[in-house]
N, C-alpha and C. Protein backbone atom coordinates (compact mmCIF):
# COMPACT_ATOMS: atom_id res chain seq x y z
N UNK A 1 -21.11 22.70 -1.12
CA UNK A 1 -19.92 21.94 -1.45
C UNK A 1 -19.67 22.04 -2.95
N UNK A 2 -18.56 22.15 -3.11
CA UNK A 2 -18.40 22.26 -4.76
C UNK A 2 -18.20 20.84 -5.91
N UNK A 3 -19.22 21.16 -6.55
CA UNK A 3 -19.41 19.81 -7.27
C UNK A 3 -18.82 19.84 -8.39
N UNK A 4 -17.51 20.42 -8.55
CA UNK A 4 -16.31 20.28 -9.68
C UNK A 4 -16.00 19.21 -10.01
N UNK A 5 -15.49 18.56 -11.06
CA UNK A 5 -15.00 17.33 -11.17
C UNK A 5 -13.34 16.94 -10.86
N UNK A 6 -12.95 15.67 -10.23
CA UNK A 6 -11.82 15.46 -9.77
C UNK A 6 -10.74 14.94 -10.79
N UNK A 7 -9.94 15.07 -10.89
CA UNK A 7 -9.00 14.30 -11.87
C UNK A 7 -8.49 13.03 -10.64
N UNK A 8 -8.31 12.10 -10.94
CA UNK A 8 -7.67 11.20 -9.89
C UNK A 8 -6.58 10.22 -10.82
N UNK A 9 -5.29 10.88 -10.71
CA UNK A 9 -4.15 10.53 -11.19
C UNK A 9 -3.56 9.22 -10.73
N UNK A 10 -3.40 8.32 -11.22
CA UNK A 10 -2.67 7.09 -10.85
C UNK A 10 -1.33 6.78 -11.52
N UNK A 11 -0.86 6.64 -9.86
CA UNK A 11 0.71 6.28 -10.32
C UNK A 11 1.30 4.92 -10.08
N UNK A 12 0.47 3.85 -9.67
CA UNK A 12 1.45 2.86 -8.56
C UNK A 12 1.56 3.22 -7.38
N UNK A 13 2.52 2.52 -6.66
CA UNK A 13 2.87 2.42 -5.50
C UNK A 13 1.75 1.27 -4.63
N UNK A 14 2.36 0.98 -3.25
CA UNK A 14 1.52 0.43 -2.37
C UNK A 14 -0.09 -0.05 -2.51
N UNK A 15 -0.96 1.31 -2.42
CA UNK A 15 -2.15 1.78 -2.66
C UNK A 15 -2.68 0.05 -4.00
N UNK A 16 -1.94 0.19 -4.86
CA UNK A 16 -2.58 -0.53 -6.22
C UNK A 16 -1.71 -1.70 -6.27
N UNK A 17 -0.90 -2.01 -5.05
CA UNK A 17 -0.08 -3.78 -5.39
C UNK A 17 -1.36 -5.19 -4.83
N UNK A 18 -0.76 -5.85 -5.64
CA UNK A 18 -1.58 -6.91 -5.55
C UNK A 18 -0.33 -8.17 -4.88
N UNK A 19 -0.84 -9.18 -4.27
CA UNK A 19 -0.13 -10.13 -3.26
C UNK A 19 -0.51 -11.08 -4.79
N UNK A 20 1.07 -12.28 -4.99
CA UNK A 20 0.83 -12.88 -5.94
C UNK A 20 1.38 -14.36 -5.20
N UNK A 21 -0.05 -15.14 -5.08
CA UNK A 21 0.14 -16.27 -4.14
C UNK A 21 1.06 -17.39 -4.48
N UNK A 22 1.54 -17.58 -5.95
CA UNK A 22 2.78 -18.18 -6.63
C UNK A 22 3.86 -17.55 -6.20
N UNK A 23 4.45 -16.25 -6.27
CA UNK A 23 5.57 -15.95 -6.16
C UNK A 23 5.78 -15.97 -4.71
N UNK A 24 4.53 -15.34 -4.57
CA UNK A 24 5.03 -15.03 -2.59
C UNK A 24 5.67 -13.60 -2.47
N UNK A 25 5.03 -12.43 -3.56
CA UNK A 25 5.13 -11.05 -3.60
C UNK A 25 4.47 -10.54 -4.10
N UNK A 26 4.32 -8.67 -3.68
CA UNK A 26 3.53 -7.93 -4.10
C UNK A 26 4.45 -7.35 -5.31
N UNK A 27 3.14 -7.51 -6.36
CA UNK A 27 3.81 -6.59 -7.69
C UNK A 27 2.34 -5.73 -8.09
N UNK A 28 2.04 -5.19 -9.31
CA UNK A 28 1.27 -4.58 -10.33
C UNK A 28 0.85 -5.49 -11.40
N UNK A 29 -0.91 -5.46 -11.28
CA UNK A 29 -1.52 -5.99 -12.48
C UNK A 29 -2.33 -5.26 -12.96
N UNK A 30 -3.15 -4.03 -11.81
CA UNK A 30 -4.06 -3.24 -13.06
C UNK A 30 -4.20 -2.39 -11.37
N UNK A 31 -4.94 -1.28 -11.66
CA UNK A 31 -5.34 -0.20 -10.26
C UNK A 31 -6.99 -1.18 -9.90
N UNK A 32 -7.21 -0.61 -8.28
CA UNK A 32 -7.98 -1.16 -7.31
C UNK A 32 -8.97 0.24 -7.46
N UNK A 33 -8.69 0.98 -8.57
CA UNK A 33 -9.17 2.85 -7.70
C UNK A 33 -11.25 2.52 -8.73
N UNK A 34 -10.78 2.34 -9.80
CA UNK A 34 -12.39 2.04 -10.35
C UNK A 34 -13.63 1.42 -8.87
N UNK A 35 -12.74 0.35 -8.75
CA UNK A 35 -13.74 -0.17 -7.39
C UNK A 35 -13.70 0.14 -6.46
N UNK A 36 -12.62 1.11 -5.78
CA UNK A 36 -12.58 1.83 -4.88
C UNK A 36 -13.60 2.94 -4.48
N UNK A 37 -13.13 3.28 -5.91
CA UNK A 37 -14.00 5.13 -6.16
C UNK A 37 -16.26 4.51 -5.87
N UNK A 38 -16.43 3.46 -6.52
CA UNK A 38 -17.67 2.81 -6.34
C UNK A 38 -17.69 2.87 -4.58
N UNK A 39 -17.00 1.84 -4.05
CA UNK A 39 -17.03 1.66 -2.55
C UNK A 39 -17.01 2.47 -1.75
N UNK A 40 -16.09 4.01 -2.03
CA UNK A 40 -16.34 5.20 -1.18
C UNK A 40 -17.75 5.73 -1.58
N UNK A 41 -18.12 5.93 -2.29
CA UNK A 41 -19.24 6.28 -3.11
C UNK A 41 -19.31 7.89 -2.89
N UNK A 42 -18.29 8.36 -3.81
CA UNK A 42 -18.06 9.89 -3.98
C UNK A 42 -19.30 10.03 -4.73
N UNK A 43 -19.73 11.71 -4.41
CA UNK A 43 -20.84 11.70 -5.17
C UNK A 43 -20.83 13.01 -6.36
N UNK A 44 -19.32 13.77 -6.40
CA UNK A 44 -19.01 13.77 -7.29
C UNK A 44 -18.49 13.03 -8.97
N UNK A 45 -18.66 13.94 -9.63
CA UNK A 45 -17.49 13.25 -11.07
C UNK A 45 -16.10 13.07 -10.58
N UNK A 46 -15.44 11.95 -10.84
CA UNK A 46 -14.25 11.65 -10.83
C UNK A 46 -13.84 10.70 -12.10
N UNK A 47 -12.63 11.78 -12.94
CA UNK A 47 -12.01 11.24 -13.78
C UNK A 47 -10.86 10.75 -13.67
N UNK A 48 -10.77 9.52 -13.88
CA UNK A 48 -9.50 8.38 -13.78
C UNK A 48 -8.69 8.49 -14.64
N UNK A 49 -7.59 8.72 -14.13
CA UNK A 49 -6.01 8.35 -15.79
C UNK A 49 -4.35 8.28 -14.84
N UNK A 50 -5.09 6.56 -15.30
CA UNK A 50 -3.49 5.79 -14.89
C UNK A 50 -2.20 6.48 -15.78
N UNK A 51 -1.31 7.17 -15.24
CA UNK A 51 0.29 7.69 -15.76
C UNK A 51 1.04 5.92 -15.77
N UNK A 52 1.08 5.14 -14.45
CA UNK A 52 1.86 4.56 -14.33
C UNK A 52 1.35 3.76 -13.74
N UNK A 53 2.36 2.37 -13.29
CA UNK A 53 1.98 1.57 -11.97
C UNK A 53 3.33 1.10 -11.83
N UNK A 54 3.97 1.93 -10.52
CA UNK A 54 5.10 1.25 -10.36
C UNK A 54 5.70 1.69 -8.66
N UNK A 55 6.21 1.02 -8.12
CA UNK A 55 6.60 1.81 -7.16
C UNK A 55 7.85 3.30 -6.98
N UNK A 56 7.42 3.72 -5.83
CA UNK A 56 8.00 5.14 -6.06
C UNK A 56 9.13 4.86 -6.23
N UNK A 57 10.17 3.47 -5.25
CA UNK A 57 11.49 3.76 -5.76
C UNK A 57 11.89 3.82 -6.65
N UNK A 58 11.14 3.22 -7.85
CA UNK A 58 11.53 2.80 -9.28
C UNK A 58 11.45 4.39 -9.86
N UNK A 59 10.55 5.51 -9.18
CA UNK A 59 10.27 6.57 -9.99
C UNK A 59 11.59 7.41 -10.14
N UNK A 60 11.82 7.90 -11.28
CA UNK A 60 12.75 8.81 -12.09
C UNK A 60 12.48 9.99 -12.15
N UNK A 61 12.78 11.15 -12.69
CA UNK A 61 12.65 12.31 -12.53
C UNK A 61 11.81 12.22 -13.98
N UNK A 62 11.82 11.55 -14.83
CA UNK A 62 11.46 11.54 -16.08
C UNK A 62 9.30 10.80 -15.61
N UNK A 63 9.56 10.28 -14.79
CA UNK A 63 8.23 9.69 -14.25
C UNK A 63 7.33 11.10 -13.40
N UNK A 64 8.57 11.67 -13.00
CA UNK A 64 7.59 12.81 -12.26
C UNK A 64 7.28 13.70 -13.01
N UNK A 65 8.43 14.29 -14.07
CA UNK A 65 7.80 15.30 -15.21
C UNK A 65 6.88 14.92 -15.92
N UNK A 66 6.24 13.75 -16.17
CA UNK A 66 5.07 13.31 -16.58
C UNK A 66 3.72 13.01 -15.83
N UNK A 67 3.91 13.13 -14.08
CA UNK A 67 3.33 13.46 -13.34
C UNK A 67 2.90 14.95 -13.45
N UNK A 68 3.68 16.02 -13.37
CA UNK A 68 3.54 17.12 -13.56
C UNK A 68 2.77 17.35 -14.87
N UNK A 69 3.15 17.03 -16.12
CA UNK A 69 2.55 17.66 -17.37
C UNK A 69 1.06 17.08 -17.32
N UNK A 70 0.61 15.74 -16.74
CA UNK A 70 -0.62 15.24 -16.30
C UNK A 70 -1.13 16.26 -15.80
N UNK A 71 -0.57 16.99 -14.84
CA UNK A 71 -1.56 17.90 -14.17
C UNK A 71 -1.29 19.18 -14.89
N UNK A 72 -0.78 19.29 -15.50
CA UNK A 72 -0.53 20.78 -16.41
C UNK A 72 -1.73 20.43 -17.73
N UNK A 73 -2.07 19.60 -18.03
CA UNK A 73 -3.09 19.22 -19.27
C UNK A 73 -4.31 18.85 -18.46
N UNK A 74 -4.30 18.40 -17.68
CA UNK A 74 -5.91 18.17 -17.08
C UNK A 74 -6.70 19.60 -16.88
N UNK A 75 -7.92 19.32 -17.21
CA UNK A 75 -8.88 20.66 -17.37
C UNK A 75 -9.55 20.44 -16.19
N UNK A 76 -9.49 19.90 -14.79
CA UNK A 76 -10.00 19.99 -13.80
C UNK A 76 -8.87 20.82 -13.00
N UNK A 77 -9.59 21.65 -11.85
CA UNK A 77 -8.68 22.20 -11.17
C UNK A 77 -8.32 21.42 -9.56
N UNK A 78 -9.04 20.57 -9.79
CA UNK A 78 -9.04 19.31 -8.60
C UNK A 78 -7.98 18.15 -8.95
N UNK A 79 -7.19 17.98 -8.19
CA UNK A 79 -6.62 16.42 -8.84
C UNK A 79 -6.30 16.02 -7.83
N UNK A 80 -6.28 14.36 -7.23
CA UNK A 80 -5.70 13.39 -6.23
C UNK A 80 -5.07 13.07 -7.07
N UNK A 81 -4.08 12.24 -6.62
CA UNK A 81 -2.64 11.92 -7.03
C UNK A 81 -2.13 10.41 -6.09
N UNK A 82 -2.96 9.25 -6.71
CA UNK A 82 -2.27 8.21 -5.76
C UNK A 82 -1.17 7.87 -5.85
N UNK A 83 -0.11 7.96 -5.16
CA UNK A 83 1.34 7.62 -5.40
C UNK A 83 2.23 6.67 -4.16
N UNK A 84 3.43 6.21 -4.51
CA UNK A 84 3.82 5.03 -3.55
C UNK A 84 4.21 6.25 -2.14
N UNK A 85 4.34 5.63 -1.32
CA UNK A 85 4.68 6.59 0.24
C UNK A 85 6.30 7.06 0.24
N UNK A 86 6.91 6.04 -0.33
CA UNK A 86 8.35 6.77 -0.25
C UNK A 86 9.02 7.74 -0.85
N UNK A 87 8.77 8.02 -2.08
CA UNK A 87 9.03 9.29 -2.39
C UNK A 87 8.28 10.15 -3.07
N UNK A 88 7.00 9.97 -2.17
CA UNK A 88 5.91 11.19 -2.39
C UNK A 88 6.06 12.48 -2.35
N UNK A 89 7.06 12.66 -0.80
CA UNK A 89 7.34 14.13 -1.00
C UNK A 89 8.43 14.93 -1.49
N UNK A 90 9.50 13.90 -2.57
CA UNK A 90 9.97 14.28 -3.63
C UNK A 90 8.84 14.88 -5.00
N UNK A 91 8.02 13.88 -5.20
CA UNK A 91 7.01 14.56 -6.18
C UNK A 91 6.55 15.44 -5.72
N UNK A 92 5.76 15.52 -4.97
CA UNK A 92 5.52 16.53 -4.18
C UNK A 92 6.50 18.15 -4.55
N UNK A 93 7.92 18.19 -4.34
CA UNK A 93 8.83 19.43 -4.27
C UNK A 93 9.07 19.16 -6.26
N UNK A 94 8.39 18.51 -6.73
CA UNK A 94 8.78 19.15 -8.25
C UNK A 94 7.45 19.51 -8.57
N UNK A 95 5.62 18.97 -8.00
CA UNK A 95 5.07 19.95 -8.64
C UNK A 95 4.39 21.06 -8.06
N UNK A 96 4.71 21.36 -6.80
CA UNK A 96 4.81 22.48 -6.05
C UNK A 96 5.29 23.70 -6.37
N UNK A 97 6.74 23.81 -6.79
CA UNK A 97 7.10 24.95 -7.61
C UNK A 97 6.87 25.43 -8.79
N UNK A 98 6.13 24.39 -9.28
CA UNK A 98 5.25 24.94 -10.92
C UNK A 98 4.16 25.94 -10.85
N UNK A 99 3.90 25.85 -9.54
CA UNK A 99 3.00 27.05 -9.22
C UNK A 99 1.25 27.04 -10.49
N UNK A 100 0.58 25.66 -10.44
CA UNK A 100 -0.23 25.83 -10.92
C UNK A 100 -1.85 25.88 -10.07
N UNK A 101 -2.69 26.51 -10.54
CA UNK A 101 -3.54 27.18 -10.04
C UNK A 101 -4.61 25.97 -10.20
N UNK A 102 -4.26 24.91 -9.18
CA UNK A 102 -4.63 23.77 -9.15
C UNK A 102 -4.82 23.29 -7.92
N UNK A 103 -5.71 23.11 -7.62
CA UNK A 103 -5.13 22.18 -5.86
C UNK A 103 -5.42 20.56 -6.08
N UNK A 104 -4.18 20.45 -5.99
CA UNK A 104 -3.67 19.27 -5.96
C UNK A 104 -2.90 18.25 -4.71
N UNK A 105 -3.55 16.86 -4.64
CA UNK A 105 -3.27 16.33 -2.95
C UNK A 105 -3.04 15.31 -3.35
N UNK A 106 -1.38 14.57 -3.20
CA UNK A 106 -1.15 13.05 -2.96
C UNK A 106 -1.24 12.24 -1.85
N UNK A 107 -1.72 11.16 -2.43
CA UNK A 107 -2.12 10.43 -1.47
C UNK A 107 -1.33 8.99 -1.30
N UNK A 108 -1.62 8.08 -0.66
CA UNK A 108 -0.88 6.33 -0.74
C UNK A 108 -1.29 5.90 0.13
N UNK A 109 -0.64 4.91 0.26
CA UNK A 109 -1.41 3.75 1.51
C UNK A 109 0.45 2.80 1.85
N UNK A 110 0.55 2.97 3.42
CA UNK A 110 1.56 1.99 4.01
C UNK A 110 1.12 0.29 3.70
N UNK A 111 -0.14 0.19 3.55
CA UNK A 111 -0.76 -1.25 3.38
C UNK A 111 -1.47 -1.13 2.47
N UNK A 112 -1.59 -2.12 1.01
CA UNK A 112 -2.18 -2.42 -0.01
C UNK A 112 -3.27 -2.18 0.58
N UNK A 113 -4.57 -1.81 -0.87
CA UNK A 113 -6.05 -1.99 -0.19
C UNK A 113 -6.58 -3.62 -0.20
N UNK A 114 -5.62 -4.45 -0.62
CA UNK A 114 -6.37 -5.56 -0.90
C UNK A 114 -6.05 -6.73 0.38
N UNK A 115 -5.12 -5.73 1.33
CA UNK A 115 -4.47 -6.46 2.25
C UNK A 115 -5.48 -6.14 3.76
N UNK A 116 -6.10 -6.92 4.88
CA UNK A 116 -6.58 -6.17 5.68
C UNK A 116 -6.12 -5.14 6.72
N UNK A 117 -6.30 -4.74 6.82
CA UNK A 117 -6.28 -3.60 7.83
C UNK A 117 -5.08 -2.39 6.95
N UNK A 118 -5.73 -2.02 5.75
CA UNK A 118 -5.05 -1.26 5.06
C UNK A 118 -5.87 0.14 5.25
N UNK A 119 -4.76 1.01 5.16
CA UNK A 119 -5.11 2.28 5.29
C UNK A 119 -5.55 3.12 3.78
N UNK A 120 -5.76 2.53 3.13
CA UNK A 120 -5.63 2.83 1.15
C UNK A 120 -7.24 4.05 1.44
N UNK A 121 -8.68 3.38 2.31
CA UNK A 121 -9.36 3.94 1.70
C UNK A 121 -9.93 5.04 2.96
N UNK A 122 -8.90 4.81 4.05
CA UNK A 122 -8.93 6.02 5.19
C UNK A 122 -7.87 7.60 4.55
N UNK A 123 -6.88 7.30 3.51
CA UNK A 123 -6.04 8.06 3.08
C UNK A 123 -6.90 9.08 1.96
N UNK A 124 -7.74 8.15 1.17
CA UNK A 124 -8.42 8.50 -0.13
C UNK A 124 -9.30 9.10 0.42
N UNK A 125 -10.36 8.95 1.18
CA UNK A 125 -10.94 9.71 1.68
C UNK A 125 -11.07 10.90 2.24
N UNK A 126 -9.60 11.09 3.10
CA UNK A 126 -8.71 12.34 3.83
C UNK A 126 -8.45 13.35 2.57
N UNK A 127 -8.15 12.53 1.26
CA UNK A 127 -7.21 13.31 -0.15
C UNK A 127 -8.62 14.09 -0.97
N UNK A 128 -9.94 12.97 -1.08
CA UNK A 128 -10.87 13.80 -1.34
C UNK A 128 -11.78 14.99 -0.77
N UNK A 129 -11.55 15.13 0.21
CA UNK A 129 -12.14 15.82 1.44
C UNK A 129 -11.21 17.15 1.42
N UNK A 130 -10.04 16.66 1.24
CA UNK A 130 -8.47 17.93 1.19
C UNK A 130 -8.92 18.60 0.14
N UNK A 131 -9.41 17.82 -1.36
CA UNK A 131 -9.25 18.44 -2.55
C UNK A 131 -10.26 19.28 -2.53
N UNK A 132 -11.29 19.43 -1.97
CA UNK A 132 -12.61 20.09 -1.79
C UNK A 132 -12.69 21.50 -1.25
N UNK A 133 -11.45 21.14 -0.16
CA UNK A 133 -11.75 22.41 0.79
C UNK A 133 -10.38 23.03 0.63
N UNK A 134 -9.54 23.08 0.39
CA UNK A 134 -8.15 23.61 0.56
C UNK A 134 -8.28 24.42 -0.68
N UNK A 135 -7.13 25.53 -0.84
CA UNK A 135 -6.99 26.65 -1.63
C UNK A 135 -6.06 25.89 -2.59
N UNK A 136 -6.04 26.83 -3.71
CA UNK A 136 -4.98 26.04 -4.76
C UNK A 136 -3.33 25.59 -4.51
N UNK A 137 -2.98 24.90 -4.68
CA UNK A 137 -1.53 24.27 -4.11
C UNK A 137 -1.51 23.09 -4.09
N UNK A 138 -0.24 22.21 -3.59
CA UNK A 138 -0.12 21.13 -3.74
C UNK A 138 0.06 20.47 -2.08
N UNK A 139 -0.38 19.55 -1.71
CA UNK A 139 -0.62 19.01 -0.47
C UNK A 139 -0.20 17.55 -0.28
N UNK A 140 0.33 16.64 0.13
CA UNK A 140 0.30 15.24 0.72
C UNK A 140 -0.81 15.46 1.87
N UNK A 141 -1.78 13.99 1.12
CA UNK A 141 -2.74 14.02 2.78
C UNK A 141 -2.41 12.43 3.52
N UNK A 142 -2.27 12.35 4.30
CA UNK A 142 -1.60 10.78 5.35
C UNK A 142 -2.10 11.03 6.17
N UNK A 143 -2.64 10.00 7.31
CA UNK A 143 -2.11 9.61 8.59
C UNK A 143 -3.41 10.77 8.85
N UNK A 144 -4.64 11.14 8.87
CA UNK A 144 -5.58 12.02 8.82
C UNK A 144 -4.85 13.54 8.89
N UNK A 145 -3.77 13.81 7.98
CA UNK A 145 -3.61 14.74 8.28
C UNK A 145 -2.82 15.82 6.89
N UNK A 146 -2.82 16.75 6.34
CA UNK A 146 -2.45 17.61 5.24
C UNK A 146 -1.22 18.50 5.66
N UNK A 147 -0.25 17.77 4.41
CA UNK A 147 0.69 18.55 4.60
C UNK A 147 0.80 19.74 3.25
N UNK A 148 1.49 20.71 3.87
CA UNK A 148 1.50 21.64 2.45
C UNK A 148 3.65 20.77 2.20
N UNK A 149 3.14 20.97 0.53
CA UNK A 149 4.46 20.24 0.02
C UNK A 149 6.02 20.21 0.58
N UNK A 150 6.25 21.76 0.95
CA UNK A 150 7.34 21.93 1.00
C UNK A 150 7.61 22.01 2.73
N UNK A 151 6.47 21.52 3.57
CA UNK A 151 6.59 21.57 5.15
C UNK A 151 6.42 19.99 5.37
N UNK A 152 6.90 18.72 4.50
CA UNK A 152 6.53 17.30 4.80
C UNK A 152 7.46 16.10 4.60
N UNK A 153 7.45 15.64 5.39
CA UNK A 153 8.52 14.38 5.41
C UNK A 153 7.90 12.73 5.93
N UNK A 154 8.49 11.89 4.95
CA UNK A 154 8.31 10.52 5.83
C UNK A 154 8.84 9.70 6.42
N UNK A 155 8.22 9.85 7.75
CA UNK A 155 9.33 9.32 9.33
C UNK A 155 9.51 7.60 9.09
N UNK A 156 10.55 7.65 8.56
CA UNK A 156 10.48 5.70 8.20
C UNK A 156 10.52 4.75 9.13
N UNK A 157 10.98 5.52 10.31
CA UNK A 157 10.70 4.27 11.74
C UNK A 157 9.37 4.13 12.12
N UNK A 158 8.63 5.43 11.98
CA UNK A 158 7.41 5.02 12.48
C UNK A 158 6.39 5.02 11.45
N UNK A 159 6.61 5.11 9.98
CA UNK A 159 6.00 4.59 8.59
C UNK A 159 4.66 5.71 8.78
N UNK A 160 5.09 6.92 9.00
CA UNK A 160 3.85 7.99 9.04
C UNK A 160 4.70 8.99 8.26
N UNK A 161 3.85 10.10 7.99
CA UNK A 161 4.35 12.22 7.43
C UNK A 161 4.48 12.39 8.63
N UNK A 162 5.06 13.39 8.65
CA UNK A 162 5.27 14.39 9.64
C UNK A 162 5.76 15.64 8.84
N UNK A 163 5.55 16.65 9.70
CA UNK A 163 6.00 18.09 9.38
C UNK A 163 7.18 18.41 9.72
N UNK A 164 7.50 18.72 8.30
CA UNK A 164 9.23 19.22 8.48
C UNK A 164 10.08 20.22 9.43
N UNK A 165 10.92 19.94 10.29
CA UNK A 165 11.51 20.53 11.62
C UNK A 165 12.63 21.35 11.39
């Protein structure tokens, strides 16, 4: 198995909201991935660097080109990419065509990890496992399953990827 080190990019979304028992909503106070990354207990290096914390709708094209240059400056050729579910596979189709010699896999969660029966550390797991074995390119991993970027969509009635038809 290759014991490269991971870059693990943080963006927001789902995956890192926290329930705020005053307001009576989920917002952003800091990422869940430090104690996460402990709890899966990867037994690789994994290097952490929060870009953002926000949800995807809020993301701009100016949020993804800084997604992209993240992975254009990271000296690992591994990177996860936690990002919100809704417009993952917009990011996804801007750093796909950059064509870097990177394999790179976003990931998210339909349910916070801090919420039960969240899918945050069945997804992360699927994204580290992707980053290991797959050839260089860019991938969404969901729902136990890898999409290559430009073959993926998210079915909003039934809150899963699917492969583009």
């Amino acid at each position: 198995m290759n014991e490269d080190p991971v870059r693990l990019i943080i963006t927001g979304g789902t995956f890192d909201k926290h329930y705020d028992e005053i307001k009576g909503e989920l917002n952003f106070k800091d990422t869940h991935l430090p104690d996460i990354i402990k709890q899966v207990r990867i037994s690789y290096p994994v290097e952490l660097e929060i870009i953002q914390l926000i949800d995807s709708l809020q993301m701009t094209d100016d949020h993804r080109a800084g997604i992209l240059e993240a992975c254009r400056r990271a000296p690992e050729r591994r990177i996860v990419i936690t990002h919100g579910t809704d417009r993952m596979p917009e990011t996804a189709r801007v750093l796909g065509p950059a064509g870097l010699d990177k394999t790179i896999i976003l990931t998210g969660a339909m349910i916070p990890f801090k919420v039960g029966g969240s899918d945050a550390l069945f997804n992360l797991g699927s994204a580290f496992m992707a980053v290991t074995l797959l050839p260089p390119g860019v991938y969404i991993a969901m729902n136990g399953r890898t999409f290559p970027w430009d073959r993926v969509r998210k079915d909003f009635e039934k809150g899963m990827f699917r492969f583009l038809e």
